[in-house]
Protein backbone atom coordinates (compact mmCIF):
# COMPACT_ATOMS: atom_id res chain seq x y z
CA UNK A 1 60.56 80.98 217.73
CA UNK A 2 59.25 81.07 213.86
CA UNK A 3 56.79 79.19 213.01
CA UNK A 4 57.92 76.66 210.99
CA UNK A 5 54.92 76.33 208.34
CA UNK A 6 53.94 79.88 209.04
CA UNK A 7 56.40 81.75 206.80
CA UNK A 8 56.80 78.95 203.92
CA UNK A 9 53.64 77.88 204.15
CA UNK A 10 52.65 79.35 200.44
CA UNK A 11 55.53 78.16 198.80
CA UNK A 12 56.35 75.05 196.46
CA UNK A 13 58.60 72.45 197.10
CA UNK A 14 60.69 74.16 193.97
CA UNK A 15 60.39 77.21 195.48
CA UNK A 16 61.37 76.19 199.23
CA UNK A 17 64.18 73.76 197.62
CA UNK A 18 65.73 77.33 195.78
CA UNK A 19 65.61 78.89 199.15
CA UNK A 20 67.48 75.52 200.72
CA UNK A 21 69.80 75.81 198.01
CA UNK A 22 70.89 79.60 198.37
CA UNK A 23 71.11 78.87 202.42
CA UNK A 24 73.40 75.98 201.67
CA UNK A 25 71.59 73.78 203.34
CA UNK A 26 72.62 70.36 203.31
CA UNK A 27 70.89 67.09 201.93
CA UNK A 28 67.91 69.59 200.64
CA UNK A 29 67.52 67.67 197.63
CA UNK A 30 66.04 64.13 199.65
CA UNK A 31 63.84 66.08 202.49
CA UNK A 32 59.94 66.70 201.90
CA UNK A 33 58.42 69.72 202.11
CA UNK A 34 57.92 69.84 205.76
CA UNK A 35 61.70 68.77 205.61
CA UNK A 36 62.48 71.86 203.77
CA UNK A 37 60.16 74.09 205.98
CA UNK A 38 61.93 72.85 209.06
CA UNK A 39 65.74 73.46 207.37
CA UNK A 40 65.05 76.95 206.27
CA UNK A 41 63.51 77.80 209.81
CA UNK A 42 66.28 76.42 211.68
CA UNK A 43 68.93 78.09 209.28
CA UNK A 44 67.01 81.42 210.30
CA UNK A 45 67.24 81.27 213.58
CA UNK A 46 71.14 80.33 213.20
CA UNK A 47 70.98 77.13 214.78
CA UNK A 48 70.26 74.63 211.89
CA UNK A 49 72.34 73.59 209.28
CA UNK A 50 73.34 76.52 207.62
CA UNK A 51 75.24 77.61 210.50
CA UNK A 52 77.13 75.24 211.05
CA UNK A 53 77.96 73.09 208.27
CA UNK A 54 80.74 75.34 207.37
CA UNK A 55 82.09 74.45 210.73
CA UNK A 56 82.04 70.69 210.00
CA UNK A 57 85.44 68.85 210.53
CA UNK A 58 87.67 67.27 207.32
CA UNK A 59 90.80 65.54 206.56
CA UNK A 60 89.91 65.52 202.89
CA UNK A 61 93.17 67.91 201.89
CA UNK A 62 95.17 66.27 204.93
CA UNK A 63 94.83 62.51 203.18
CA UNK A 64 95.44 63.99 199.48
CA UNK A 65 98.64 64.80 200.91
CA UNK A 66 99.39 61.98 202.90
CA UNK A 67 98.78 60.36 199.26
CA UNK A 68 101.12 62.21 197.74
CA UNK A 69 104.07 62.01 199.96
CA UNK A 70 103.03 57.92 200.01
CA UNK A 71 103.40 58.67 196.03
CA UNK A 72 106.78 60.42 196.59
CA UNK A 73 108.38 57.64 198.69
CA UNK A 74 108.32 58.92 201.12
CA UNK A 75 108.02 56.94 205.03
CA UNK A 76 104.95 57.69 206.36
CA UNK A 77 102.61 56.07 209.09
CA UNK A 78 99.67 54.73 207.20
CA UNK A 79 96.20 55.28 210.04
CA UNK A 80 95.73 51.31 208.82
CA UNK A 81 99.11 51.24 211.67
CA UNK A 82 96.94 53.08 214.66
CA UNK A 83 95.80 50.96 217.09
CA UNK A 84 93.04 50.62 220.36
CA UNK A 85 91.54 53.78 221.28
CA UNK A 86 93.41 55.68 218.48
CA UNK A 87 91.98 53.84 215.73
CA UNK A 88 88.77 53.72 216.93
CA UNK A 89 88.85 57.56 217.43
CA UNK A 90 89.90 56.94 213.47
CA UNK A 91 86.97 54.69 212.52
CA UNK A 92 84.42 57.21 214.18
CA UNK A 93 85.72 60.56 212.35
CA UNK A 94 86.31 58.53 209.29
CA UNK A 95 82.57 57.17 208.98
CA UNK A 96 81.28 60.46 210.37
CA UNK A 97 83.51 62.68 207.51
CA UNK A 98 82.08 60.39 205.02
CA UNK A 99 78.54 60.87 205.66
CA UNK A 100 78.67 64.38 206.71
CA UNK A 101 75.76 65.19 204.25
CA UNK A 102 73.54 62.75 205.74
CA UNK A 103 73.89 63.23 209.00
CA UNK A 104 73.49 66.87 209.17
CA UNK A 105 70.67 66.44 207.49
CA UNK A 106 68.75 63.97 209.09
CA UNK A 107 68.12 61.81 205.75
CA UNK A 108 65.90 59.58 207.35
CA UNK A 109 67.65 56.27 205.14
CA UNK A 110 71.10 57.61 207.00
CA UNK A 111 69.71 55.96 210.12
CA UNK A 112 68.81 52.89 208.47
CA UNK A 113 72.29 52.55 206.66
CA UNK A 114 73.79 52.96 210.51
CA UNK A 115 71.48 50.06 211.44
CA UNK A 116 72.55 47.89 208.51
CA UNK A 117 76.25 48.58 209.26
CA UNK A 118 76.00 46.72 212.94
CA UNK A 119 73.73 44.36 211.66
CA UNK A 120 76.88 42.22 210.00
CA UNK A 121 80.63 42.65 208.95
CA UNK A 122 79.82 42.03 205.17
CA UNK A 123 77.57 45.05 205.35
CA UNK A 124 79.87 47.50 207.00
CA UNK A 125 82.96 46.22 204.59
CA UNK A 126 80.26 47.25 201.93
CA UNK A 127 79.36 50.93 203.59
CA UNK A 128 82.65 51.97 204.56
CA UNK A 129 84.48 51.77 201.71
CA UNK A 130 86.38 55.54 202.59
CA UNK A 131 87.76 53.53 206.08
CA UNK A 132 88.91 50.81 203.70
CA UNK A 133 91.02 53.31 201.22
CA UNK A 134 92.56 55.56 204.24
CA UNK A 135 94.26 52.63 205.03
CA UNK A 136 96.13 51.61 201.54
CA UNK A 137 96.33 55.85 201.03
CA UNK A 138 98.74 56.40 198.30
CA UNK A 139 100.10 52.70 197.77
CA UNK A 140 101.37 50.81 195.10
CA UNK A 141 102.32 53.53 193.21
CA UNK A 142 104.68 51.54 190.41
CA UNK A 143 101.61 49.25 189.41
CA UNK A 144 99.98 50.06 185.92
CA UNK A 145 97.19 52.64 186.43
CA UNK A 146 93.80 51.28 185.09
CA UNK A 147 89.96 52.63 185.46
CA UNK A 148 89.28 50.75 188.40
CA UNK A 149 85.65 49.67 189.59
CA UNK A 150 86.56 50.93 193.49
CA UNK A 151 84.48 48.89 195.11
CA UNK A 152 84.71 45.53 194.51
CA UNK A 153 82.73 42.42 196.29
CA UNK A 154 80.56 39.64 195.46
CA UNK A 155 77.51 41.65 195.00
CA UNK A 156 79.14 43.95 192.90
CA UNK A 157 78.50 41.44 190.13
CA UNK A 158 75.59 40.65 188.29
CA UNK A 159 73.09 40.81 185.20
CA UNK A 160 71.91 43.49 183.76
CA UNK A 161 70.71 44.83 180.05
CA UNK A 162 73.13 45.87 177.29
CA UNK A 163 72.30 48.18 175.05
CA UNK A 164 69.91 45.48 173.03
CA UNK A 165 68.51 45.22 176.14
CA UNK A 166 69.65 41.59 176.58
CA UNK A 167 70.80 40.22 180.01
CA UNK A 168 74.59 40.25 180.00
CA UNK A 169 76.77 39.49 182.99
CA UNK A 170 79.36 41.47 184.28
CA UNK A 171 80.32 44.34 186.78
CA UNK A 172 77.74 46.31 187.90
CA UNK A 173 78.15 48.83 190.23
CA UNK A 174 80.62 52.03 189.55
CA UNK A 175 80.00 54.72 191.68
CA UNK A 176 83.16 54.23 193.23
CA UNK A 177 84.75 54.02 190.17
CA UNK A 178 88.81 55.75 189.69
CA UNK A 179 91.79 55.44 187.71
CA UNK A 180 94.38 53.93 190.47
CA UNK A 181 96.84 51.01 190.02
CA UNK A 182 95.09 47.61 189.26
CA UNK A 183 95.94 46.14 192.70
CA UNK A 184 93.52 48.28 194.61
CA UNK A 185 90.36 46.36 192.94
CA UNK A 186 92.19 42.96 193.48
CA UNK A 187 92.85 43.72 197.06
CA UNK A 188 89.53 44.62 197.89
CA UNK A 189 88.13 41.60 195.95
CA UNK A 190 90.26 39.71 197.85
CA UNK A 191 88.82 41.05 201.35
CA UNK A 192 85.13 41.42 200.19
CA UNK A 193 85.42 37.34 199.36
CA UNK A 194 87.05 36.12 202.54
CA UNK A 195 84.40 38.40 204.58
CA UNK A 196 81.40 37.48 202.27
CA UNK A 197 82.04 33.83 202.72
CA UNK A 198 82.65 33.98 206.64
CA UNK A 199 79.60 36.14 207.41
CA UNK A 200 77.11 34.25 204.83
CA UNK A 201 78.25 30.66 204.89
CA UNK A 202 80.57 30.81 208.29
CA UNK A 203 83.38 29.42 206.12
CA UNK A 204 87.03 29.42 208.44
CA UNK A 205 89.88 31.33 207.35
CA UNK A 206 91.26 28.30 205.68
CA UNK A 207 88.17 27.93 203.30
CA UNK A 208 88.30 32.23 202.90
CA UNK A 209 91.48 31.79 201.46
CA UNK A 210 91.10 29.23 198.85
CA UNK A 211 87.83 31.20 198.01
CA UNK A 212 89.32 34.40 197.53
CA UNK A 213 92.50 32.48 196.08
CA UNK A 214 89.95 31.67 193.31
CA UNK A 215 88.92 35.49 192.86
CA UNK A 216 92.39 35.77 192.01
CA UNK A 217 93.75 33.22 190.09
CA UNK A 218 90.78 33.91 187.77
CA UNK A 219 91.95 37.51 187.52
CA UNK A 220 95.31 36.45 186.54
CA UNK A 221 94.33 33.91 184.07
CA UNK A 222 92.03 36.34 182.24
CA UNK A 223 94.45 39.53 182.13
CA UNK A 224 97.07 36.71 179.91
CA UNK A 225 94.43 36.01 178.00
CA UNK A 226 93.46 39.50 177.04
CA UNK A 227 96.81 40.27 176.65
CA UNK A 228 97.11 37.78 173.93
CA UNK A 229 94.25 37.45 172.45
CA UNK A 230 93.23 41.29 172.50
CA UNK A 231 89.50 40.39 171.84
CA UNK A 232 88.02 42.36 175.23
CA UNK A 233 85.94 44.50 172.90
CA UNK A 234 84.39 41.46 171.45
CA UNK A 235 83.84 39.46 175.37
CA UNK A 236 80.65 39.45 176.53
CA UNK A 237 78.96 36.95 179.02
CA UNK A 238 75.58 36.06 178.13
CA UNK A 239 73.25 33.15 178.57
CA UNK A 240 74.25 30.90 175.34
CA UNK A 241 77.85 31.27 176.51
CA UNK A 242 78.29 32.01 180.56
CA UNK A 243 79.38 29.28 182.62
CA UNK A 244 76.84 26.99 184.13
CA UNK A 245 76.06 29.19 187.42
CA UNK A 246 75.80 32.35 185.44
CA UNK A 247 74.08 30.92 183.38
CA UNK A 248 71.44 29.53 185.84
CA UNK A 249 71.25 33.30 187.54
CA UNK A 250 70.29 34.46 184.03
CA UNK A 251 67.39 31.97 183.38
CA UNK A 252 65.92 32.32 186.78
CA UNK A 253 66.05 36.07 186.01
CA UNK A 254 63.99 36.37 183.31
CA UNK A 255 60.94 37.74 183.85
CA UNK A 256 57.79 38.83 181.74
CA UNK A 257 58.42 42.55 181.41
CA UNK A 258 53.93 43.28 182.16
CA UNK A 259 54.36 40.93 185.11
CA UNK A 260 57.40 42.81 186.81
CA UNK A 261 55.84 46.25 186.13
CA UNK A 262 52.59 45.25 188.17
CA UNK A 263 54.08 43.61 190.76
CA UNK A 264 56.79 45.41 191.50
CA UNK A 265 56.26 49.35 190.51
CA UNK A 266 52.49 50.64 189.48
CA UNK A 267 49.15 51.19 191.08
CA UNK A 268 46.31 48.80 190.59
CA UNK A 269 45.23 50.96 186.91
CA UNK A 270 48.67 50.71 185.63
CA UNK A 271 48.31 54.65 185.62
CA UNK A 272 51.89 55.45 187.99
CA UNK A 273 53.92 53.84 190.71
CA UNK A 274 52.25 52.63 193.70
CA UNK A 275 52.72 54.15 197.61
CA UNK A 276 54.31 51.90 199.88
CA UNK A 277 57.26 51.73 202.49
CA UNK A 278 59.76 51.72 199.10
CA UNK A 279 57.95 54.01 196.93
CA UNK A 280 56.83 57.91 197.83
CA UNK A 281 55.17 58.99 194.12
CA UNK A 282 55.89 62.65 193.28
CA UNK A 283 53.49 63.27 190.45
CA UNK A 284 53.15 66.48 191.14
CA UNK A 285 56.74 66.72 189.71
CA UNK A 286 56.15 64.82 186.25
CA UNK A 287 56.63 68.24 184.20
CA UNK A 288 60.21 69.04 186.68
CA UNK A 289 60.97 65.53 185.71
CA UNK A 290 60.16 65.61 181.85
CA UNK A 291 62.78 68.30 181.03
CA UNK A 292 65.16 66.22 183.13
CA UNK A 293 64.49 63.40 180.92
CA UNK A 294 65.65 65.63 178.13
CA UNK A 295 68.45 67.04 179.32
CA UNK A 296 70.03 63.82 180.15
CA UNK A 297 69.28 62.19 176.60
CA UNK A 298 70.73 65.14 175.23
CA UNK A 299 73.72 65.64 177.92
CA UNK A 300 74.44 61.98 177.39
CA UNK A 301 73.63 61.51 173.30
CA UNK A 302 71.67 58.24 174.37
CA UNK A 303 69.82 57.14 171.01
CA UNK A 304 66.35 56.69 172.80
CA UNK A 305 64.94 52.54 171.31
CA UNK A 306 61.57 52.42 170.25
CA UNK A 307 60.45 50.75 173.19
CA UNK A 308 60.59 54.08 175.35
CA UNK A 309 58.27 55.42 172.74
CA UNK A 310 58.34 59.00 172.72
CA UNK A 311 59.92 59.09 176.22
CA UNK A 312 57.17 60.52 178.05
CA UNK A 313 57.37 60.56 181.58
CA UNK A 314 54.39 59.24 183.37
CA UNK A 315 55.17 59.36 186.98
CA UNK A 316 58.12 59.89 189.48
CA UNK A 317 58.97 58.48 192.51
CA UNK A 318 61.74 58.40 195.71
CA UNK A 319 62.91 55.30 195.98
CA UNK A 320 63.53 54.92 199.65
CA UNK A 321 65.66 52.40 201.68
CA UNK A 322 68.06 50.77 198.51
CA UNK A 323 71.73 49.83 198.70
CA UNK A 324 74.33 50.23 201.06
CA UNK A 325 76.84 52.67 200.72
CA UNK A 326 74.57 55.15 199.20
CA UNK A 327 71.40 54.60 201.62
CA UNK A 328 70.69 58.11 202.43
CA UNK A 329 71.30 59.65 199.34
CA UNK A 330 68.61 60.74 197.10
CA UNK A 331 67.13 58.16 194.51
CA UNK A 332 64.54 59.15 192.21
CA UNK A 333 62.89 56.31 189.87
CA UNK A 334 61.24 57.79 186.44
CA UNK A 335 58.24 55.96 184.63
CA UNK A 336 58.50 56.31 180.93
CA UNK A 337 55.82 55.44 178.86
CA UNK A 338 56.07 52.56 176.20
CA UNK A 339 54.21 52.33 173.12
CA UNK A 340 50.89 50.51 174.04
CA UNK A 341 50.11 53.05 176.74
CA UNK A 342 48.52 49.85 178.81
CA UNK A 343 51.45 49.85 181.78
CA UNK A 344 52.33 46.71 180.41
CA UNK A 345 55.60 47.44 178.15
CA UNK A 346 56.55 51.08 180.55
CA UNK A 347 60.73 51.30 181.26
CA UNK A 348 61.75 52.47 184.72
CA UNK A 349 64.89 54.81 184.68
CA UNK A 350 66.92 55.31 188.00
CA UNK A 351 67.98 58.63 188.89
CA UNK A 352 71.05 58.17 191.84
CA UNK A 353 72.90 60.62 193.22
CA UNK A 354 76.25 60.59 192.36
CA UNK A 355 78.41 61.02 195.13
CA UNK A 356 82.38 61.27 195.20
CA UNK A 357 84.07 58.27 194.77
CA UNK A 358 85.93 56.64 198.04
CA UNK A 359 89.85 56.79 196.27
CA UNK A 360 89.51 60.12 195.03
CA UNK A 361 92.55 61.85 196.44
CA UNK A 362 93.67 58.20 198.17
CA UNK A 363 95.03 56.52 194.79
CA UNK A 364 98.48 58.08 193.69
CA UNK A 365 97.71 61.04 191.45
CA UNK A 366 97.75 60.39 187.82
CA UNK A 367 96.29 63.43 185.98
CA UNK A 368 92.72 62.61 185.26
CA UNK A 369 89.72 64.44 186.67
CA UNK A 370 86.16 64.35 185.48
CA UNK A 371 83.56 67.32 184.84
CA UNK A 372 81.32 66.25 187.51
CA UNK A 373 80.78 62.97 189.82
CA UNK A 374 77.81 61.83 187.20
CA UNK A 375 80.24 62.11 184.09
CA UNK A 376 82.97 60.19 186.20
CA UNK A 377 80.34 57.21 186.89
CA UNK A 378 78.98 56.99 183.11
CA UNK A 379 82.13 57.17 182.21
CA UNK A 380 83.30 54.30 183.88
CA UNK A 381 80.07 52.50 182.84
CA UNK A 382 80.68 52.89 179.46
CA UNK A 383 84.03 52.39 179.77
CA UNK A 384 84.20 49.03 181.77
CA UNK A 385 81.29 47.13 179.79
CA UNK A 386 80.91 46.32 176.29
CA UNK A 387 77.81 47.42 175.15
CA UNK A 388 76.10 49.00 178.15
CA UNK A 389 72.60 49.95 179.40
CA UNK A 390 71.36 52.16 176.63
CA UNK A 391 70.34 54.69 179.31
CA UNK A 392 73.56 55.22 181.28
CA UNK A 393 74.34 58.40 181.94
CA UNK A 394 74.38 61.57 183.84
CA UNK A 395 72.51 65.16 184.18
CA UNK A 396 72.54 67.89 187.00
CA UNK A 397 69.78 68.62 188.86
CA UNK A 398 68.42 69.76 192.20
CA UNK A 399 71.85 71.29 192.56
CA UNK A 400 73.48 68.37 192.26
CA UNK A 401 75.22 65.17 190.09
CA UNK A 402 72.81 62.39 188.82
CA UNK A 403 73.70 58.85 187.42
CA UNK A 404 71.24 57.28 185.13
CA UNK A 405 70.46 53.66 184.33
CA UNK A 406 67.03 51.46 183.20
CA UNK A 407 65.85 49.11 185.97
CA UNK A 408 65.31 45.90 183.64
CA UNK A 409 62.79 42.55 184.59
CA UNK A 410 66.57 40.64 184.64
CA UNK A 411 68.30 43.01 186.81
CA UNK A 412 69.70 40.66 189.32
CA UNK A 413 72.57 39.92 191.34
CA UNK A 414 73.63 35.65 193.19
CA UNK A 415 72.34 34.14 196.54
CA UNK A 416 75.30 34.28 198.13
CA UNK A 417 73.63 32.51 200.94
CA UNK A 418 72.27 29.85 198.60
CA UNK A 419 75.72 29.00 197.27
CA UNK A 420 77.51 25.73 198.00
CA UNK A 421 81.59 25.59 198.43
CA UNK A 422 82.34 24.55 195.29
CA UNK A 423 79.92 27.29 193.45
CA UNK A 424 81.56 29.50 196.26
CA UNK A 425 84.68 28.66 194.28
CA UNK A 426 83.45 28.56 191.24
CA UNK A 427 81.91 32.25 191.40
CA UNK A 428 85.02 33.67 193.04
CA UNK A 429 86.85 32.68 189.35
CA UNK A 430 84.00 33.82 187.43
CA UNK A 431 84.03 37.08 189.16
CA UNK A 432 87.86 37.28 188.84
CA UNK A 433 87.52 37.18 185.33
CA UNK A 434 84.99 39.72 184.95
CA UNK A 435 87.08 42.71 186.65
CA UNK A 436 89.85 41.17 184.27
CA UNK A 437 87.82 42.16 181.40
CA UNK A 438 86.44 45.44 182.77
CA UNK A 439 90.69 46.47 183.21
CA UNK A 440 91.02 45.56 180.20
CA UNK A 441 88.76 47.71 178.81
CA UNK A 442 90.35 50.73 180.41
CA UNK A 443 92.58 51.45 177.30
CA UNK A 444 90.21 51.71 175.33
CA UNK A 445 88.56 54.77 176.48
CA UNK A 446 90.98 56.93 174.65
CA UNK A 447 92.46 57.91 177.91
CA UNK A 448 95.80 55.25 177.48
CA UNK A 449 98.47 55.57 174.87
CA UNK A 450 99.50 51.91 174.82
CA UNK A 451 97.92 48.67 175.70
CA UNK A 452 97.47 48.02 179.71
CA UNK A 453 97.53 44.36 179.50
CA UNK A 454 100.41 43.43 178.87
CA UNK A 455 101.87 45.80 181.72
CA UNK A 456 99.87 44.05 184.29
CA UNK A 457 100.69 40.86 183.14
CA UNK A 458 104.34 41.92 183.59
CA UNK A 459 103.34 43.55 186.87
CA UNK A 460 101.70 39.80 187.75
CA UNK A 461 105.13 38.35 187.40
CA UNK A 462 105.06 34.85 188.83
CA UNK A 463 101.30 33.95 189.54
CA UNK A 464 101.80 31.70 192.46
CA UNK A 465 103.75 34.91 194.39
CA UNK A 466 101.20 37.20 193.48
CA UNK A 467 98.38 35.69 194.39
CA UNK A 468 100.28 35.16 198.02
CA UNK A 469 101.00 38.31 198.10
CA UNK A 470 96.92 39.66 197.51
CA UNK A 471 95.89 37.21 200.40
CA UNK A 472 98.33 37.84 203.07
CA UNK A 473 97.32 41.88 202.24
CA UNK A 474 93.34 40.26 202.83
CA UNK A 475 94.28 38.18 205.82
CA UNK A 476 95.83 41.45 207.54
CA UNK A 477 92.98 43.68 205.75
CA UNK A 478 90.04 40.66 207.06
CA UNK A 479 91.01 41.13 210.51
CA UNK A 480 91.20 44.83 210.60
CA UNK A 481 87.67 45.17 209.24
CA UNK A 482 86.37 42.89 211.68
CA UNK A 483 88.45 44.76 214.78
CA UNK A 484 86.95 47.90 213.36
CA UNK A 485 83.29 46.60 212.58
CA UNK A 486 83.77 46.01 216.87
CA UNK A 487 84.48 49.71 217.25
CA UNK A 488 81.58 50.72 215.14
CA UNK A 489 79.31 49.09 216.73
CA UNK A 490 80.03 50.07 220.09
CA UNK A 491 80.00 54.06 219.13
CA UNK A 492 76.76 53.25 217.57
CA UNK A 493 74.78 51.99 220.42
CA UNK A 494 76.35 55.11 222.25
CA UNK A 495 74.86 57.25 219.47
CA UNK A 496 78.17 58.06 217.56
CA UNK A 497 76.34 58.84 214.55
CA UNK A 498 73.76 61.52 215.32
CA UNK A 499 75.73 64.19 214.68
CA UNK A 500 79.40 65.14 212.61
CA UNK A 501 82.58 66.51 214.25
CA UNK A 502 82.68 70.44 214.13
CA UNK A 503 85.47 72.89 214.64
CA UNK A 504 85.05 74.84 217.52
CA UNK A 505 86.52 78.67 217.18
């Protein structure tokens, strides 16, 4: 057997992670050194991952079709129909398929994100967003297409800076983000409300429904409004004119900017981020990270403010153990800077990796594609807000797709837990209103040729039907997340989740 250190001992991380990357090794941008040492040793002998990942089994192409014949007309049994042991075999290959990457790679946040799945339903709806789209694969063809955010729940809503770097409120999470028929964001609103509400506040079903009935009624009331008024480019929800709640999660997010920095990111002489469980700093990677910096400012024209001075990176990061559906994926955060050089006015940049978005080859086909899965996220970003974080974008590195956006002091998302029923309600319609204004938005990207508003609100027909119609598709899709969140759990204590399903020849 090699010895592991032995023949990569001398080399850099750059140097081992060029190696990784010409043995295809999986996941090689996340794993340490050692990590890398261990890869390219087990690829040698032919029993690590570059063996076999080629091997790895996929119904990728097999669902694209599915979607088209679905698109076509054509009668076709949906794997949302499958039932006992064959949809559990479903869930399992599903889940596995989708975090192929992770698992053959042994991110060590992959085993966390299988913990945080069992721990509760509203997690796993969260993380398994891939099950939830197999099952509507294709549908609804005939609805208006828009840019939609994929992945809508309550905590897929929140406050964050615009460009000004002011707190706005709005949606704020697009890395599932595809052009697919308006519906598919309302139906999985619809879900992610009833399941929110059971697993943090116990609500019944009876209470899920008028909650989610909220989400969206206040959908439907803002898509006639925009289709009226026309003034989505000029909406904006900020704290002299959000409603009351919003308005309260604004205030208590404010923060003094020196304050956050030192209690949440940098060492005790403000000179670079601090080492804990969250935080691994990589200064040795500052210069790797610098030319990053500019690639992405000039890959994404952002107009760097003043207040990232001359955009000097001062330290790097891994941010370790954040989110849900992309725990396991690599995170970098990037210290830039600002112009008193104390650590008390520095920006933190995120650096996520972009992965592909849950619907792609699930919605019904409509033409568009996207350069890479970075470009497809910023451009939903900039699409679906008015006035956006200043540093959204995307670059390539490490072999792969990067998303960019600034971590801010106000950065913050609702208590669900906190919430009464009546603020239950009351956010459900706020929330509805917000993924309103992000549809509307879509045609105004350059990628529509008429106004989309006014076909949804023909699409909409008579409110009171449609809104029946979203929650007796949540009541069905409630109970098959919950039936499926059963058969996770049991192939997880058995260990389901070590390892992907391969093609033997």
């Amino acid at each position: 057997m090699s010895d592991e250190r032995g023949q990569f001992a001398g080399l850099s991380r750059q140097e081992l992670y060029e190696r990784a990357r010409k043995a295809e090794i999986e996941g090689r941008s996340s794993m340490s050194k050692e990590e890398l040492r261990r890869a390219l040793s087990e690829a040698e002998r032919g029993d690590g991952l570059g063996s076999r990942f080629e091997h790895v089994a996929s119904r990728v192409e097999a669902f694209r079709e599915l979607a088209h014949q679905v698109a076509r007309g054509e009668f076709v049994m949906l794997p949302r129909l499958l039932e006992g042991n064959d949809r559990r075999m479903h869930v399992r290959q599903t889940i596995r398929e989708d975090h192929q990457t992770r698992i053959t790679s042994n991110a060590k946040d992959a085993i966390l994100k299988f913990e945080k799945l069992a721990g509760s339903l509203f997690s796993f709806f969260r993380g398994t967003a891939l099950l939830f789209y197999r099952d509507m694969t294709g549908e609804d063809r005939w609805m208006p297409t828009v840019l939609t955010l994929g992945d809508v729940h309550p905590d897929n809503f929140g406050v964050m800076p615009n460009i000004d770097n002011v707190p706005i409120f709005g949606v704020n999470d697009f890395d599932e983000a595809w052009y697919a028929p308006f519906t598919w964001d309302i139906k999985r609103g619809a879900v992610g409300f009833m399941i929110a509400c059971e697993d943090e506040a116990g609500y019944d079903r009876k209470k899920q429904r008028k909650i989610a009935a909220q989400f969206v009624r206040g959908y439907v009331e803002a898509i006639h409004s925009f289709a009226e008024k026309g003034d989505e480019r000029d909406h904006e929800v900020r704290i002299d004119n959000a409603p009351k709640l919003i308005r309260k999660l604004i205030e208590d997010a404010q923060e003094d900017r020196a304050d956050w920095l030192a209690g949440d990111y940098l060492d005790e002489f403000k000179r670079g981020f601090r080492s804990d469980d969250e935080l691994v700093p990589i200064s040795s990677r500052r210069d790797e990270f610098q030319e990053v910096m500019n690639q992405l400012i000039e890959r994404s024209r952002i107009q760097v403010p003043p207040r990232a001075g001359q955009l000097r990176v001062k330290d790097v990061a891994i941010r370790r153990g954040q989110g849900t559906a992309s725990l396991g994926l690599p995170r970098y955060y990037v210290l830039i800077e600002g112009p008193t050089a104390d650590g008390s006015d520095d920006l933190v940049i995120e650096l996520k990796r972009a992965r592909r978005s849950a619907l792609a080859g699930l919605a019904p086909p409509t033409g568009h594609s996207f350069k890479s899965q970075g470009d497809r996220i910023a451009h939903a970003q900039g699409a679906q807000l008015v006035r956006g974080d200043v540093f959204y974008g995307s670059v390539e590195f490490e072999g792969a797709s990067f998303l960019s956006r600034e971590r801010a002091p106000f950065r913050d998302d609702i208590d669900l837990d906190e919430l009464s029923r009546s603020e239950w309600k009351s956010y459900a319609r706020i929330c509805g209103r917000a993924l309103a204004h992000a549809h509307a938005l879509s045609d105004e990207t350059g990628d529509f040729d008429r106004d989309v508003e006014p076909l949804i609100v023909r699409a909409i027909g008579d409110a009171d039907l449609f809104v029946d119609d979203m929650l007796r598709f949540a009541d069905e899709a409630a109970d098959r997340v919950r039936r499926d969140h059963a058969f996770y759990c049991a192939d997880h204590a058995l260990g389901a989740f070590k390892a992907v399903d391969i093609i033997f020849k």
